[in-house]
C-alpha atoms as a PDB file:
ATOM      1  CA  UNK A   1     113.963 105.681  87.886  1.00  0.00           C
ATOM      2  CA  UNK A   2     114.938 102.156  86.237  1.00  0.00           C
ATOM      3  CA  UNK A   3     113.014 100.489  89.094  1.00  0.00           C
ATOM      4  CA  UNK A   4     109.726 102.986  88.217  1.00  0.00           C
ATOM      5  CA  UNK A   5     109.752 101.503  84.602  1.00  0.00           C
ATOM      6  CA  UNK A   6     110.435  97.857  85.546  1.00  0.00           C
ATOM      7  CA  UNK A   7     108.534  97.228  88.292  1.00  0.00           C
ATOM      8  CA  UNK A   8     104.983  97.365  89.668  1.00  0.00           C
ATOM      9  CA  UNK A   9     103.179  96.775  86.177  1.00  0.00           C
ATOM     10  CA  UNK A  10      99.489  95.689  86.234  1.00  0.00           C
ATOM     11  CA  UNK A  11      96.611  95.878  84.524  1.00  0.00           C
ATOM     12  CA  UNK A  12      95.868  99.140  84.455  1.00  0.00           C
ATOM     13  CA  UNK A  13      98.808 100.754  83.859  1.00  0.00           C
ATOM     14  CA  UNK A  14      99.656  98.800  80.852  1.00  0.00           C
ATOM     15  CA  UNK A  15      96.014  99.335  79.674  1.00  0.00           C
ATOM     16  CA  UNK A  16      97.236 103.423  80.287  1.00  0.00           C
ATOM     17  CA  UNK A  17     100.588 102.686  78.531  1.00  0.00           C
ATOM     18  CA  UNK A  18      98.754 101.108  75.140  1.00  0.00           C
ATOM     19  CA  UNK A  19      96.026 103.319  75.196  1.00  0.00           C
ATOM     20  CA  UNK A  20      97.831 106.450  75.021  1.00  0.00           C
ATOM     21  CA  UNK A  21     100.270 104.981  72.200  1.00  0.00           C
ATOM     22  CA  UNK A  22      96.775 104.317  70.268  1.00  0.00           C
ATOM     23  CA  UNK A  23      95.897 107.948  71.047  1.00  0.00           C
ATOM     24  CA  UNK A  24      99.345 109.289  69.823  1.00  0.00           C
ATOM     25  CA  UNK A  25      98.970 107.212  66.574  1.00  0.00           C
ATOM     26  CA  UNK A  26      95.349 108.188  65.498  1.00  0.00           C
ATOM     27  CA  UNK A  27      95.714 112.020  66.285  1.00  0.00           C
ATOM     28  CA  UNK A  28      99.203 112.362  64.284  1.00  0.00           C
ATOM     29  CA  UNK A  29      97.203 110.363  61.238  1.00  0.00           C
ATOM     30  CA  UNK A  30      94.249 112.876  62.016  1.00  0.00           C
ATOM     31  CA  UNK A  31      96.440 115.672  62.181  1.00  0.00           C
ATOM     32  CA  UNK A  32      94.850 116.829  65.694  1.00  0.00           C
ATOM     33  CA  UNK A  33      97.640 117.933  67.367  1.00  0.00           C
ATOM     34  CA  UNK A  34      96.306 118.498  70.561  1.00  0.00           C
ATOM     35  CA  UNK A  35      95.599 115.106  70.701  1.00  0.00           C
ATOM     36  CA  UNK A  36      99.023 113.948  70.788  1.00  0.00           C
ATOM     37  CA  UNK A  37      99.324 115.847  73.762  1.00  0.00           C
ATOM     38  CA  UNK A  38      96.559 114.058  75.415  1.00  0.00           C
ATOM     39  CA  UNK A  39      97.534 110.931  74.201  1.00  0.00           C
ATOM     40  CA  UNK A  40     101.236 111.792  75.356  1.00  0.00           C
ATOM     41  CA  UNK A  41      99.778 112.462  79.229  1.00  0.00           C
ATOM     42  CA  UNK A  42      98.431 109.212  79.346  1.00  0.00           C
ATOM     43  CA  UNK A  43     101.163 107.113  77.890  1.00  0.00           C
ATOM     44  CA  UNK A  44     103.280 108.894  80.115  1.00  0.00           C
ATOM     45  CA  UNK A  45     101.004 108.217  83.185  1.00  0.00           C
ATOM     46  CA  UNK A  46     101.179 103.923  82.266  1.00  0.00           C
ATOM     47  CA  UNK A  47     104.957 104.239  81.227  1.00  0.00           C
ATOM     48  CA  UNK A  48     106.086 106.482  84.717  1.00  0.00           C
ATOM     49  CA  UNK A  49     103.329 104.738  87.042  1.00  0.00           C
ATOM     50  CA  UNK A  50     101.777 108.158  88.430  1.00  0.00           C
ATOM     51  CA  UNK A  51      98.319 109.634  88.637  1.00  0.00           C
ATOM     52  CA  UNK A  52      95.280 106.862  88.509  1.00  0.00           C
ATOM     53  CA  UNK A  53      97.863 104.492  86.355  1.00  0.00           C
ATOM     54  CA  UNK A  54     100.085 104.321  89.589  1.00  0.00           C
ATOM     55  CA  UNK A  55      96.818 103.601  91.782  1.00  0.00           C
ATOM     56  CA  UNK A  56      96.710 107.339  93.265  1.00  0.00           C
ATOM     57  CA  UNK A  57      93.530 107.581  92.156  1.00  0.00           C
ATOM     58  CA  UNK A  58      91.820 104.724  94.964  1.00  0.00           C
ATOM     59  CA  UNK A  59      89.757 105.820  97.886  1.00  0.00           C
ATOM     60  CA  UNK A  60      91.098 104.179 101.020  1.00  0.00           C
ATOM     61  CA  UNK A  61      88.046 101.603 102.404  1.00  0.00           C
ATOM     62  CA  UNK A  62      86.353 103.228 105.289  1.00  0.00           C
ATOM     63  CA  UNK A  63      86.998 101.023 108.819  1.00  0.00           C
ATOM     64  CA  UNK A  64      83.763 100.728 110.210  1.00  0.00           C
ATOM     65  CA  UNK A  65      83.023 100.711 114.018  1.00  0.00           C
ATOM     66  CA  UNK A  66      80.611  98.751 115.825  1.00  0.00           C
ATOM     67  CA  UNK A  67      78.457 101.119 118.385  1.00  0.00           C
END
């Protein structure tokens, strides 16, 4: 688990990470609940490096063959 949170940051998961934060923030100040639970998902998904923010979400290049 400690090696999940330190290691293997990038871009995109940080992007994930601060993004959901922002999302947290502005729906508490809104007072749209549901929101925090969106915003909760995502921060999640940058802080524990799963779904897209852990690079699950890339399609494998296809190996093409010569005829």
């Amino acid at each position: 688990m400690k090696n999940r949170l330190l290691k293997g940051w990038t871009i995109q998961r940080s992007l994930f990470l601060i993004m959901g934060i922002l999302v947290i923030f502005q729906s508490a100040d809104a007072g749209q609940w549901l929101g925090l639970l969106l915003g909760g998902y995502i921060a999640f998904m940058g802080l524990f490096a799963f779904g897209c923010a852990g690079g699950g979400c890339s399609i494998p290049n296809k190996k093409e063959t010569d005829f």
